[in-house]
N, C-alpha and C. Protein backbone atom coordinates (compact mmCIF):
# COMPACT_ATOMS: atom_id res chain seq x y z
N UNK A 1 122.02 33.01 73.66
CA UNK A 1 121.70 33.42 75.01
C UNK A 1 122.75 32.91 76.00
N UNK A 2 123.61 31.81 75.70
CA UNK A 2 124.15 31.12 76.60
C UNK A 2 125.53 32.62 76.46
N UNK A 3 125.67 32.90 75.91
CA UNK A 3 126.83 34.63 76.12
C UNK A 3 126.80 35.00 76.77
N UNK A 4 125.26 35.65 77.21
CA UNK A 4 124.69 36.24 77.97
C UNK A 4 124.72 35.71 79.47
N UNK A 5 124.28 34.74 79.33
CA UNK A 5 124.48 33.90 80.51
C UNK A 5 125.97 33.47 81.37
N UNK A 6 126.80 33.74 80.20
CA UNK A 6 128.32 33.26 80.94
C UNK A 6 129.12 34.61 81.12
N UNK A 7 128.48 35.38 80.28
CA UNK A 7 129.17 37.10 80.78
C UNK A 7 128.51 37.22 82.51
N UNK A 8 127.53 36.86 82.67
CA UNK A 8 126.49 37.39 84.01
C UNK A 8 127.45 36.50 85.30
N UNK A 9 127.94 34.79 84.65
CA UNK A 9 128.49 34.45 85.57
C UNK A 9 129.86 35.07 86.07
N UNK A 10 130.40 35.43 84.97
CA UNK A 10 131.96 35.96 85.18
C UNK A 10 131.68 37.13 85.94
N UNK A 11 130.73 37.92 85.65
CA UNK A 11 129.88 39.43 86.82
C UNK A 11 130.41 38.59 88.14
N UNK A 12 129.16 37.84 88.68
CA UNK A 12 129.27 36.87 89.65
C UNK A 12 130.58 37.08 90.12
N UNK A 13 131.28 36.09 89.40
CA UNK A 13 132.99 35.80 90.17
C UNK A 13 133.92 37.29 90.23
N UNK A 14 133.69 37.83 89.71
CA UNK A 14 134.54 39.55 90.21
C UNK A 14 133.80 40.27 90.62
N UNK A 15 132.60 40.01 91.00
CA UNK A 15 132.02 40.81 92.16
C UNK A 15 132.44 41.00 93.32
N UNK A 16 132.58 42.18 93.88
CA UNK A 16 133.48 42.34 94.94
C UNK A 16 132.41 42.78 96.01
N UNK A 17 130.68 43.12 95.94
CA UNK A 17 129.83 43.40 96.41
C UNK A 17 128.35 42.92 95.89
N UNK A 18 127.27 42.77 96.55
CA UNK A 18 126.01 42.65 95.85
C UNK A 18 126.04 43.89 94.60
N UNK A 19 126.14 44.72 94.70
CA UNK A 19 125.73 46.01 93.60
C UNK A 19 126.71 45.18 92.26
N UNK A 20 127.58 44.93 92.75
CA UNK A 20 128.33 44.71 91.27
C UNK A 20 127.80 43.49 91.09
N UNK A 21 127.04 42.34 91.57
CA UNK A 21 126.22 41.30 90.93
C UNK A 21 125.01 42.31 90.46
N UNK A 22 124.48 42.81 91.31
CA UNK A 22 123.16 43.84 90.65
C UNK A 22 123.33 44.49 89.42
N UNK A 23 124.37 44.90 89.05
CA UNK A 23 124.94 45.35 87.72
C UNK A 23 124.92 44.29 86.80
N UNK A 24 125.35 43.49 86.75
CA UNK A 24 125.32 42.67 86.40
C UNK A 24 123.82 41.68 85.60
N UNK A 25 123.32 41.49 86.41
CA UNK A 25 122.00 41.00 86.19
C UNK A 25 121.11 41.85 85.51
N UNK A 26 121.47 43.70 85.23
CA UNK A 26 120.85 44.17 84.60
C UNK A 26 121.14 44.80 83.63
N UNK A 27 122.39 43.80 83.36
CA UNK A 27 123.13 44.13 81.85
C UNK A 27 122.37 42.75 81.65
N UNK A 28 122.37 41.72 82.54
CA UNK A 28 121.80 40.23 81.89
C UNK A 28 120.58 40.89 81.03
N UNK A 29 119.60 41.34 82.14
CA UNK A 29 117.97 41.71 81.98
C UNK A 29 117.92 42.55 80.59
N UNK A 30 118.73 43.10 80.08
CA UNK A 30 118.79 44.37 79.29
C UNK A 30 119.08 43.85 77.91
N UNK A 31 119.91 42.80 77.81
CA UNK A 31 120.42 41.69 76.88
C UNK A 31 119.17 40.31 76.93
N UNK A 32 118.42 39.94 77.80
CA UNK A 32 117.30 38.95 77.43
C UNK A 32 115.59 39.54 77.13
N UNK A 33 115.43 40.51 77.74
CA UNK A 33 114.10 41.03 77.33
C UNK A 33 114.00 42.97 77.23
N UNK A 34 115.35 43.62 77.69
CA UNK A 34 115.36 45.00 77.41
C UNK A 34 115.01 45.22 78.22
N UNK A 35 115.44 46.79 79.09
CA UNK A 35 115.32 47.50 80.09
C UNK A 35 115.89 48.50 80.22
N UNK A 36 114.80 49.67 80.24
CA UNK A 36 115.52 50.97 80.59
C UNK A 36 115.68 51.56 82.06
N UNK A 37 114.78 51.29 82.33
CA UNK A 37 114.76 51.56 84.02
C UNK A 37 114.66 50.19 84.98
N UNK A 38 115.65 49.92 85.72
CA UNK A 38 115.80 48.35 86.04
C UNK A 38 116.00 48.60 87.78
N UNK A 39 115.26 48.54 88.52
CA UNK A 39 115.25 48.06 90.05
C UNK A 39 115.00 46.35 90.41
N UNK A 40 115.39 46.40 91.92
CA UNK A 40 115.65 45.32 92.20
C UNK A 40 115.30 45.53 93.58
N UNK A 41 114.34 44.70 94.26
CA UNK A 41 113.21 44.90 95.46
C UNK A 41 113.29 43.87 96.32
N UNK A 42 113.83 43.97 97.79
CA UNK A 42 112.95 42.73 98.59
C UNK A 42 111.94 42.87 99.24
N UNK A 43 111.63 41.94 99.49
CA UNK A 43 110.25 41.76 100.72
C UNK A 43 110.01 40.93 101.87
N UNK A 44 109.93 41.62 102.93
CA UNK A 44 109.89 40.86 104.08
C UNK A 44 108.04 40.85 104.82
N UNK A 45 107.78 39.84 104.06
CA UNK A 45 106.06 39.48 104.31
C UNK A 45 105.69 39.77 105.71
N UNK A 46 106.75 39.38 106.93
CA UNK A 46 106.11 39.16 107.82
C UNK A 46 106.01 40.85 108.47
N UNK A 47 107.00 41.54 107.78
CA UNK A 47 107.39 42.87 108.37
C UNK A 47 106.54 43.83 107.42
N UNK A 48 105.88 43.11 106.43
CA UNK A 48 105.17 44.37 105.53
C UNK A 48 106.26 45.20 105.04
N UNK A 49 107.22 44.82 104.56
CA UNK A 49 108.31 45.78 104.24
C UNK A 49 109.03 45.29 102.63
N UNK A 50 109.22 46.31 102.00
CA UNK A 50 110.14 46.45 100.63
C UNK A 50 111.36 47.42 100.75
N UNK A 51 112.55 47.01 100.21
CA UNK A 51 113.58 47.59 100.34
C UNK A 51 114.13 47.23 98.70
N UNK A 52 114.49 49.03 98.15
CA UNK A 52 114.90 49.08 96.78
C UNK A 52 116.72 48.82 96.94
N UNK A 53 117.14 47.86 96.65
CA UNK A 53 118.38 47.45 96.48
C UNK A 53 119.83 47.57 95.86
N UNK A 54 118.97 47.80 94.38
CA UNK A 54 119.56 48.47 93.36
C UNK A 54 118.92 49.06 92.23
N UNK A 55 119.43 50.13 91.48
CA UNK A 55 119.09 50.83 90.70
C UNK A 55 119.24 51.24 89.65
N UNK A 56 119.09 51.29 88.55
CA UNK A 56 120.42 52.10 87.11
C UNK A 56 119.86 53.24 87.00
N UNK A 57 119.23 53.95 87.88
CA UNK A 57 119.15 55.40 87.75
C UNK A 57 118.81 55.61 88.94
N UNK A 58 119.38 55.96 89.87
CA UNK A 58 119.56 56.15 91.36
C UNK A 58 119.15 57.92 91.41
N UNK A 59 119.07 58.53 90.76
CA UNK A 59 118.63 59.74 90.66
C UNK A 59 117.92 59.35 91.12
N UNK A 60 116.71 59.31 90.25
CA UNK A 60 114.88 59.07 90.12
C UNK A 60 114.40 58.14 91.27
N UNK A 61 115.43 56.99 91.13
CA UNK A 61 114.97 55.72 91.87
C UNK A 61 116.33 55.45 93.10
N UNK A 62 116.35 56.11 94.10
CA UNK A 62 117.05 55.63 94.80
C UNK A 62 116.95 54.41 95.62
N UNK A 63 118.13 53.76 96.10
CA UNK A 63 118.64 52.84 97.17
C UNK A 63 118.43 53.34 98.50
N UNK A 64 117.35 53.03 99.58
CA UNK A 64 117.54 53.81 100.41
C UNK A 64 116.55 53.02 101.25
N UNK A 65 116.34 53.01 102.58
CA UNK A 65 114.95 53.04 103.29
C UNK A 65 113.87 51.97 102.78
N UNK A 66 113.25 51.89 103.51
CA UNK A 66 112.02 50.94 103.41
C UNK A 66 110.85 51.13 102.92
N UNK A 67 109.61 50.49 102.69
CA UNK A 67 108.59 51.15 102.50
C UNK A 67 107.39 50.15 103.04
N UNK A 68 106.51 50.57 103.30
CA UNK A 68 105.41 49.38 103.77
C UNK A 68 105.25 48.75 102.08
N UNK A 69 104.57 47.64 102.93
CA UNK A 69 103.73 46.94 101.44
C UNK A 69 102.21 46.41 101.76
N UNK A 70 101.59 47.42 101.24
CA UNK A 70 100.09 47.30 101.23
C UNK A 70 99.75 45.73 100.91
N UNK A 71 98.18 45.60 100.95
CA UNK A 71 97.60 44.66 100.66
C UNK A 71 96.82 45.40 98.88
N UNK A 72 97.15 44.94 98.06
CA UNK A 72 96.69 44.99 96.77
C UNK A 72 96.35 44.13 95.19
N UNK A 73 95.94 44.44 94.21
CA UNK A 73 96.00 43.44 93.23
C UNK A 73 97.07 42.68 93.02
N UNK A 74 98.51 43.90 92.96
CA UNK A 74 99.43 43.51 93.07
C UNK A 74 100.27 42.87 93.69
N UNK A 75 100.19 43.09 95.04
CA UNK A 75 100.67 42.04 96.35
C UNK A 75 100.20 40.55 95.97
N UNK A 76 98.97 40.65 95.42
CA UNK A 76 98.42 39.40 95.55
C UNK A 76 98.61 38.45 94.66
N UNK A 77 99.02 39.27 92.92
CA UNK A 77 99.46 38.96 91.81
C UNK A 77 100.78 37.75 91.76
N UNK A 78 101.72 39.33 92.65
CA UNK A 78 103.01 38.87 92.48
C UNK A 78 103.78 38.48 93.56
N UNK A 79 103.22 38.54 94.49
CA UNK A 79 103.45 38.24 96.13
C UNK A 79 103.13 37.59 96.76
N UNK A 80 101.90 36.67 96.80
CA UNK A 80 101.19 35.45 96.54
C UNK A 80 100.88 35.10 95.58
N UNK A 81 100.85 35.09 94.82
CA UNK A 81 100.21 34.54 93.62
C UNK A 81 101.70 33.54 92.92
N UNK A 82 102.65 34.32 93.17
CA UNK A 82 104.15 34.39 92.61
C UNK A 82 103.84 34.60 91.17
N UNK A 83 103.16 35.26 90.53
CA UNK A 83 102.78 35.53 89.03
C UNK A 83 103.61 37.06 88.46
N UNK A 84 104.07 36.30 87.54
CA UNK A 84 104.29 38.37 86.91
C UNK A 84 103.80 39.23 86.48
N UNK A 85 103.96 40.34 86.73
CA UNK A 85 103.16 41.33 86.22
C UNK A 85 103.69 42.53 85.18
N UNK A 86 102.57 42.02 84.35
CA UNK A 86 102.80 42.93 83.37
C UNK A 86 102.10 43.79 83.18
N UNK A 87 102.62 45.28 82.25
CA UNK A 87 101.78 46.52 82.27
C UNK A 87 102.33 46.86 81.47
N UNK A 88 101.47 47.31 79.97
CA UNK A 88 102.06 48.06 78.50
C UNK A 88 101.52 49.13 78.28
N UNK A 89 101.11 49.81 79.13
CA UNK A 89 100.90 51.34 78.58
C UNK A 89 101.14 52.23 80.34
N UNK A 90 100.93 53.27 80.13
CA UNK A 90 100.82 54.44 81.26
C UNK A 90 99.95 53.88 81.83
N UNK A 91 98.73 54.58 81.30
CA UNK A 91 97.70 54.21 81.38
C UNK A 91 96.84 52.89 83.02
N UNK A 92 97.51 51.48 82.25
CA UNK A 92 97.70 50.46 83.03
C UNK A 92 98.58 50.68 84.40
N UNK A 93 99.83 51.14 84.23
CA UNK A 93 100.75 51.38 85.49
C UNK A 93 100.16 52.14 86.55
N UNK A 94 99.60 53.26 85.79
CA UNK A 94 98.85 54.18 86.40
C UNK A 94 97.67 54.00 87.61
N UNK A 95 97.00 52.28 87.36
CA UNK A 95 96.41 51.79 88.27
C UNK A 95 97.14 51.35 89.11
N UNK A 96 98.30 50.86 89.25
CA UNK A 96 99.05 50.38 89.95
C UNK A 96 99.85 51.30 90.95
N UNK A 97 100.77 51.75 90.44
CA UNK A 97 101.70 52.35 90.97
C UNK A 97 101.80 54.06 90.69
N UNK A 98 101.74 54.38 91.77
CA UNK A 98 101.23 56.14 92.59
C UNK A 98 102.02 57.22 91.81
N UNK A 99 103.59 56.71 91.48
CA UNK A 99 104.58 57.06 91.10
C UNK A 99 104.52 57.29 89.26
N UNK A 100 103.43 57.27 88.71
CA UNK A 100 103.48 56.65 87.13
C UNK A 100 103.97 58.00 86.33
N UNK A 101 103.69 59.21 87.37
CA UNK A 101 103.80 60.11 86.47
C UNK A 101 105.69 60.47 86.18
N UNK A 102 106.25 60.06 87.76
CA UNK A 102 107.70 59.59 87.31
C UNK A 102 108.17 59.03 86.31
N UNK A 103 107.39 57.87 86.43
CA UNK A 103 108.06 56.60 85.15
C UNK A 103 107.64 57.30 83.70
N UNK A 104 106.48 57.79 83.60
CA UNK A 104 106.21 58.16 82.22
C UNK A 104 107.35 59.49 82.10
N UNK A 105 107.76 60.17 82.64
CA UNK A 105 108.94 61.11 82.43
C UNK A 105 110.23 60.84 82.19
N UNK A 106 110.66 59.67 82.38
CA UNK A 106 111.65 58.66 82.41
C UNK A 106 111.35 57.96 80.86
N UNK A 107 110.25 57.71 80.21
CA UNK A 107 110.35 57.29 78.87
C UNK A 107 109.94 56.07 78.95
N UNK A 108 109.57 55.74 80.29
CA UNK A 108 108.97 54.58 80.70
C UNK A 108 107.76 54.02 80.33
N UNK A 109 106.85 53.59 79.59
CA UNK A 109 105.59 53.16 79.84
C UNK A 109 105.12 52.34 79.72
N UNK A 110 106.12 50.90 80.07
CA UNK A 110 105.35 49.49 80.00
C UNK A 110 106.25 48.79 81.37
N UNK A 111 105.40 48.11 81.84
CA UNK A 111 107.02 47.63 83.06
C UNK A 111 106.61 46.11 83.19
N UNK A 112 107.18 45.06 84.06
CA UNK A 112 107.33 43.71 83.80
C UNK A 112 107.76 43.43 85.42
N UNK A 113 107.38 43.34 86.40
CA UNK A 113 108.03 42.85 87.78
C UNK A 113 107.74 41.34 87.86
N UNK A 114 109.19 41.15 87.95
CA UNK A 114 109.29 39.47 88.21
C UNK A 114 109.52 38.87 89.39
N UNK A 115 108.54 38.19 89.93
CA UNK A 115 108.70 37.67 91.33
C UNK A 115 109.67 36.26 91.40
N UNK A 116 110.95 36.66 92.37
CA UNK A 116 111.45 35.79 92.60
C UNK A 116 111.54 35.31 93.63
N UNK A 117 111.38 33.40 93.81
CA UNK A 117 111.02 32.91 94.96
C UNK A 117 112.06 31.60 94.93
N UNK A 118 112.26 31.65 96.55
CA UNK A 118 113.31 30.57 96.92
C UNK A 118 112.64 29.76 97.88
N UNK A 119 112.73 28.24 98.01
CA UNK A 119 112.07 27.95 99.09
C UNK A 119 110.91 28.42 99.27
N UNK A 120 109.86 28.66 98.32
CA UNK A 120 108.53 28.62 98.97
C UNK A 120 108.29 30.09 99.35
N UNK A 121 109.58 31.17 99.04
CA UNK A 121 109.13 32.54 99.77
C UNK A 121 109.44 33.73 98.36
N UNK A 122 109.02 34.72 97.90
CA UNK A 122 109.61 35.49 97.35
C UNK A 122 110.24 36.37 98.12
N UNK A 123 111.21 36.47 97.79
CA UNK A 123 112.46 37.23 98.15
C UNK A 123 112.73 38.47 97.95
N UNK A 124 112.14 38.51 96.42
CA UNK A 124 112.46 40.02 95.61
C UNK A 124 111.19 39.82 94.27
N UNK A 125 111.37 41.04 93.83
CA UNK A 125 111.16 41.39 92.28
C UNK A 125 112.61 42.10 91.35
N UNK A 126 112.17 41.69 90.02
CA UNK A 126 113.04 42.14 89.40
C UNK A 126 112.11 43.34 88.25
N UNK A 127 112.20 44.31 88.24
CA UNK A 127 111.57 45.55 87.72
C UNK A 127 111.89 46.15 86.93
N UNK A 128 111.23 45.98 86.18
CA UNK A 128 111.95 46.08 84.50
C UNK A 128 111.19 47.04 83.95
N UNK A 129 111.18 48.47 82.99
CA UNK A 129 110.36 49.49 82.71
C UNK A 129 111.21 49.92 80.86
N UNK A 130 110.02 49.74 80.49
CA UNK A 130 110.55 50.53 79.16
C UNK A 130 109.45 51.19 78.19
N UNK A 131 109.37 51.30 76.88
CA UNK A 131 108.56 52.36 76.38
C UNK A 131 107.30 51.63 76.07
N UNK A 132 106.37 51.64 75.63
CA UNK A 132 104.88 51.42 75.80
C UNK A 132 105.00 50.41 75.00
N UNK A 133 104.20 49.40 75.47
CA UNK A 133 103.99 48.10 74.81
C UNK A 133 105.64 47.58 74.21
N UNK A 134 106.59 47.59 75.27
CA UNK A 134 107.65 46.51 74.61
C UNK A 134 107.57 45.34 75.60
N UNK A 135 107.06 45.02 76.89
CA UNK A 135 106.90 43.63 77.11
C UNK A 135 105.91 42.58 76.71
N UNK A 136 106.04 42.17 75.80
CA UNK A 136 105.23 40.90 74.39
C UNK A 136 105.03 39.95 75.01
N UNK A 137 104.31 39.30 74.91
CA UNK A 137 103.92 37.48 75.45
C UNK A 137 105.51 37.32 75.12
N UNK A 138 106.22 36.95 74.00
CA UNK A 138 107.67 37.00 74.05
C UNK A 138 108.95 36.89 75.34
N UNK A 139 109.14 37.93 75.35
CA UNK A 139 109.87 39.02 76.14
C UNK A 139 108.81 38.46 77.32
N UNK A 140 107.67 38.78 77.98
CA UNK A 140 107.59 38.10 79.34
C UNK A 140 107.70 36.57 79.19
N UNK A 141 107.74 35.58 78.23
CA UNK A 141 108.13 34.18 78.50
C UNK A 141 109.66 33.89 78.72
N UNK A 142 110.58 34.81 78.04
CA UNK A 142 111.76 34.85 78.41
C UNK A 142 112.26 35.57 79.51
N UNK A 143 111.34 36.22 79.94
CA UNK A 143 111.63 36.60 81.41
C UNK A 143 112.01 35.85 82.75
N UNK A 144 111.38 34.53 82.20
CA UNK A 144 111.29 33.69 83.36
C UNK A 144 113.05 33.21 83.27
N UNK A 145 113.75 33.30 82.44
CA UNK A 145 115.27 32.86 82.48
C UNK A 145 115.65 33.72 83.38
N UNK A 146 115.22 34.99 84.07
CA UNK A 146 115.84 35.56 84.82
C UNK A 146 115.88 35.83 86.35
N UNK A 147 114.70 34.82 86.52
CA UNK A 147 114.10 34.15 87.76
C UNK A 147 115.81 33.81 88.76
N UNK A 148 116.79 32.51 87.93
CA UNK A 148 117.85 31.91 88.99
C UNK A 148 118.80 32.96 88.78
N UNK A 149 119.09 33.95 88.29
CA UNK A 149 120.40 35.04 88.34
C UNK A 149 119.64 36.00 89.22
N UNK A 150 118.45 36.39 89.20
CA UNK A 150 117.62 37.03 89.81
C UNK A 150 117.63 36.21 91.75
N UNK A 151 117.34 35.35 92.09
CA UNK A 151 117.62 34.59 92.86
C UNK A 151 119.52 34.69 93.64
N UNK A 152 120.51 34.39 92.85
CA UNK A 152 121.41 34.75 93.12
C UNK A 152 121.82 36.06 93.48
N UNK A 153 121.50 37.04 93.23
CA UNK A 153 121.19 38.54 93.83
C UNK A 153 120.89 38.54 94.66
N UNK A 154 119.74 38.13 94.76
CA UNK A 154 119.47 38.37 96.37
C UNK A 154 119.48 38.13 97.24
N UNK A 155 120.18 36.39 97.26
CA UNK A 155 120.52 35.79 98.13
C UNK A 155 121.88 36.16 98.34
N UNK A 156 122.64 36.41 97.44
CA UNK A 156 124.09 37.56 98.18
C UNK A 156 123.53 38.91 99.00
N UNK A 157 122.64 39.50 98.95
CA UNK A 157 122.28 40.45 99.22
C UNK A 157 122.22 40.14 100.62
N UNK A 158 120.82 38.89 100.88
CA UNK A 158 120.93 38.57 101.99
C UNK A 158 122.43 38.05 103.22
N UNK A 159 122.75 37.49 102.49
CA UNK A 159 124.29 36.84 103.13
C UNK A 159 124.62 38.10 103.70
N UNK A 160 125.23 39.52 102.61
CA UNK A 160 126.02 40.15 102.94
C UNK A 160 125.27 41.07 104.04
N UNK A 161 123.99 41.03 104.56
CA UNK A 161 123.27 41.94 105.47
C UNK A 161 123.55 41.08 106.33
N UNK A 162 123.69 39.42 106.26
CA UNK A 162 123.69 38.63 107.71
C UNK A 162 125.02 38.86 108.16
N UNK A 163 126.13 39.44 107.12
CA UNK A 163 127.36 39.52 107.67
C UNK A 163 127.65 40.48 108.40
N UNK A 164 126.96 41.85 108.03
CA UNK A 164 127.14 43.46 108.87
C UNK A 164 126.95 43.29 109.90
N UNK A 165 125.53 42.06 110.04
CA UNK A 165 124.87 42.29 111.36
C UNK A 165 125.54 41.63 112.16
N UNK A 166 126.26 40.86 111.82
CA UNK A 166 127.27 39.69 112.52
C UNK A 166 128.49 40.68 112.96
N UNK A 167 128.94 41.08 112.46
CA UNK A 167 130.17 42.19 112.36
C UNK A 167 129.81 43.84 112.98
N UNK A 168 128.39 44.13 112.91
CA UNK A 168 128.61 45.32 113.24
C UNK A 168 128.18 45.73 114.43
């Protein structure tokens, strides 16, 4: 794993933007627990707001705009709770998220969102989707390695928005 881990840093150092760390982290994610459909989410609690960041299929799942963030199992799971959430069939997602009939067209039907928190706040999720029942007690215990590269994302992310706003 430590390969894995020193390919993700060298990402890091020739990154010339957040997206190319975002790339990065989901070649990490893809190499520690597998991922076919891989987003990357923040959240601003006080604004009720999520913003999709990055994507490996920007078709389906674009970078774009905001979205509210309800009050739900899930908010509460992985947004207070700071717990991950897991989901291995359609079925399951299907309670969750509005969108399932997307993901199941995509080849999608188990997903894994990992809440990452700095200081006491989550920041983001890391959103991980693949075919039915591949996230295992396994695979979500090794998930948690992806918590501080996950963390580093988005705290470039943040920087580089404090810089536009500074600059623009």
């Amino acid at each position: 794993m430590n390969e894995e881990f020193d390919r993700f840093s060298r990402a890091l150092a020739e990154a010339r933007s957040p997206a190319d760390a975002h790339q990065g982290l989901c070649v990490l994610t893809d190499k520690i627990i597998g991922v076919r459909l891989f987003t990357l989410m923040t959240f601003d609690r006080a604004r009720g707001e999520a913003k999709r960041i990055f994507s490996n299929m920007p078709d389906d799942y674009p970078v774009s705009g905001t979205k509210d963030v309800d009050s739900s199992d899930w908010t509460g799971l992985v947004l207070d709770q700071r717990k991950t959430f897991v989901a291995n069939s359609i079925g399951d997602i299907a309670k969750v998220f509005p969108d399932y009939e997307l993901i199941d067209s995509l080849g999608c039907q188990s997903c894994i969102n990992i809440p990452v928190e700095v200081g006491g706040e989550v920041l983001g999720t890391l959103n991980c989707l693949h075919e039915k029942d591949h996230y295992s007690a396994g695979r979500v215990a090794a998930s948690e390695a992806l918590k501080l590269p996950g963390a580093v994302c988005l705290l470039m992310e943040i920087i580089d928005l404090k810089r536009e706003a500074r600059n623009g």
